[in-house]
Protein backbone atom coordinates (compact mmCIF):
# COMPACT_ATOMS: atom_id res chain seq x y z
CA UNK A 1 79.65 114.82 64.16
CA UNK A 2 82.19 112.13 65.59
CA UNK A 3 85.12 110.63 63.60
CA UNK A 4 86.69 107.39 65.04
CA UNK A 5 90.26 106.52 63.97
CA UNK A 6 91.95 103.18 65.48
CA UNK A 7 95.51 102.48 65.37
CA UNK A 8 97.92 99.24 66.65
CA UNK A 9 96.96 96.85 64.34
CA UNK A 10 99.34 94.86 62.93
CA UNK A 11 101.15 91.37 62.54
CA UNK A 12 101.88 89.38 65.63
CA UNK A 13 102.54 85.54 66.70
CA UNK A 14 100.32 83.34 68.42
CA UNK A 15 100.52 84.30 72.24
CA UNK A 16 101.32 87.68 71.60
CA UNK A 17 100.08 90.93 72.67
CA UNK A 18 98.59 94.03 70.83
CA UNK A 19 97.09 97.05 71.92
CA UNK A 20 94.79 99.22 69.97
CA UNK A 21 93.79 102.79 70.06
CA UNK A 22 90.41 104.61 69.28
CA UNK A 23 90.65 108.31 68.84
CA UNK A 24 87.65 110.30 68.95
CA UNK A 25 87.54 114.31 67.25
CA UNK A 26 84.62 116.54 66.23
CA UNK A 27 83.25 116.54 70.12
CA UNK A 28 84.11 114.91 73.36
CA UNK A 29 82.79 111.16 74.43
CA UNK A 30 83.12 111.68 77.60
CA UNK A 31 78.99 110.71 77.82
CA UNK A 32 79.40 107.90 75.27
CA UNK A 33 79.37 104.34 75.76
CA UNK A 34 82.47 102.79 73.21
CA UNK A 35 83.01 99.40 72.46
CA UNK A 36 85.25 97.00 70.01
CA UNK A 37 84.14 95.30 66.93
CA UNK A 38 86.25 92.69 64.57
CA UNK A 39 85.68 91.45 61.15
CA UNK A 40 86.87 88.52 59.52
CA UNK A 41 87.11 87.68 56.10
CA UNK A 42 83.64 86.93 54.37
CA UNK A 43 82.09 86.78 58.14
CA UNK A 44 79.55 89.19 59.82
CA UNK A 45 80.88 92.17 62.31
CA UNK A 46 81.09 90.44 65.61
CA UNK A 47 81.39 92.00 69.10
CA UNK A 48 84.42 92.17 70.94
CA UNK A 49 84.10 94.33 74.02
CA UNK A 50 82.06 97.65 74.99
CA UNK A 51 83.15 99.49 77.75
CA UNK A 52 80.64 102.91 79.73
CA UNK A 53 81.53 106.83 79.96
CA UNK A 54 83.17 105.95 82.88
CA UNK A 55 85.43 103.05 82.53
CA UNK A 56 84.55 101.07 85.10
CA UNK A 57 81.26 98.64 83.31
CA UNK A 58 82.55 96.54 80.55
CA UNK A 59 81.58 93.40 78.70
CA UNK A 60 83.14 90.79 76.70
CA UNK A 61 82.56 88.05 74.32
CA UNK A 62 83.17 85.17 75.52
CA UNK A 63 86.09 84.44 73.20
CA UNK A 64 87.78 87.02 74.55
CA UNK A 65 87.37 87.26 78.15
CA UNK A 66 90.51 86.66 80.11
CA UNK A 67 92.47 87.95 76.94
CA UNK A 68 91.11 91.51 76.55
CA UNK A 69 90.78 94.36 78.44
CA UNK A 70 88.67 97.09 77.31
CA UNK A 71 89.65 100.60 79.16
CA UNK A 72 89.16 104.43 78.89
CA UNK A 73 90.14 107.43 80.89
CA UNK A 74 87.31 108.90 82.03
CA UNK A 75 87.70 112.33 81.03
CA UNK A 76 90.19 111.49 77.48
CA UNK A 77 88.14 111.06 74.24
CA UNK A 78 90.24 107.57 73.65
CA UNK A 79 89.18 104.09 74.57
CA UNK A 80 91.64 101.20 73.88
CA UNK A 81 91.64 97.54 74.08
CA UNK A 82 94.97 95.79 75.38
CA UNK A 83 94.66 92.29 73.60
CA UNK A 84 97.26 89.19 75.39
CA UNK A 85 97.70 85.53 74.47
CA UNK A 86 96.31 86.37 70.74
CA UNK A 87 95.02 83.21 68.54
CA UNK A 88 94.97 82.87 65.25
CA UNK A 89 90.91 83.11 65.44
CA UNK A 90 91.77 86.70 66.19
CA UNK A 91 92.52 87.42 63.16
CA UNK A 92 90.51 90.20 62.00
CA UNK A 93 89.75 93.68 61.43
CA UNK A 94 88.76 95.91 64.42
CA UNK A 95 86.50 98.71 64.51
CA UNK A 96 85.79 101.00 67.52
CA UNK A 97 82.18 102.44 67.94
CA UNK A 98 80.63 105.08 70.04
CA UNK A 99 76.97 105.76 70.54
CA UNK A 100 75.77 108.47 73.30
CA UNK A 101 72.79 106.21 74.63
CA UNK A 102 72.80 104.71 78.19
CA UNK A 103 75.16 101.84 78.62
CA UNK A 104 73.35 98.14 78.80
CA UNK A 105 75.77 96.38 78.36
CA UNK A 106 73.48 93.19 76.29
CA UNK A 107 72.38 95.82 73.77
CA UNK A 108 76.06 97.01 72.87
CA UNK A 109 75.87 93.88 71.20
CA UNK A 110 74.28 94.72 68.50
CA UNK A 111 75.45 96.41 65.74
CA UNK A 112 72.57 98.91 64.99
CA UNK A 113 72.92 99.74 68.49
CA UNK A 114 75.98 102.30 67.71
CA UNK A 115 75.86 105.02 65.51
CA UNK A 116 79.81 105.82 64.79
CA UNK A 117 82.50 103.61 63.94
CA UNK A 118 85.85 104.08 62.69
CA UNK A 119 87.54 102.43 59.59
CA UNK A 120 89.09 99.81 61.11
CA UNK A 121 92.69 98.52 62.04
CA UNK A 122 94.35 94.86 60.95
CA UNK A 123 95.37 92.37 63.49
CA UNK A 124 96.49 89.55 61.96
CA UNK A 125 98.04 86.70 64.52
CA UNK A 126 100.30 84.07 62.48
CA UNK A 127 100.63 80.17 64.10
């Protein structure tokens, strides 16, 4: 079993910076691919960022790239994502996943591709 708990979210102006946390208990993720989702009001879960055991292959959405920067310690069950220059279309909720399946990066994508997520953290990003 794997609980997921983020943390950081809060209330920030446009051009601003956030960073969030994604604890991991119940066993270690050090073999786990983990990755960033957000949620908007009344819209679908959309990707943000997914990052390998390692650290060192990520992806991004395209909103976010040049923004965001996924990272992990390689041998700490914690992944964060360090979020600069925040829009208002950031404005979300933000979920951290894990799933224990070799990283491609195109299928972390997906949501049925990972099989824990936590419950969330708010961002919200004023103009």
């Amino acid at each position: 079993q794997v609980q997921l708990v983020e943390s950081g979210g809060g209330l920030v102006q446009a051009g601003g910076s956030l960073s969030l946390s994604c604890a991991a208990s119940g066993r270690t993720l050090s073999s786990y691919a983990m990755g960033w989702f957000r949620q908007a009001p009344g819209k679908e879960r959309e990707f943000v960022a997914s990052v390998n055991w390692s650290g060192i292959s990520t992806y991004y959405a395209d909103s976010v790239k040049g923004r965001f920067t996924i990272s992990r310690p390689k041998a700490k069950n914690a992944m964060y994502l360090q979020m600069n220059t925040l829009k208002p279309e950031d404005t979300a909720v933000y979920y951290c996943a894990a799933d224990s399946s070799p990283y491609n990066a195109i299928k972390t994508m997906a949501l049925d591709y990972w099989d824990y997520w936590g419950q969330g953290t708010q961002v919200t990003v004023s103009s």
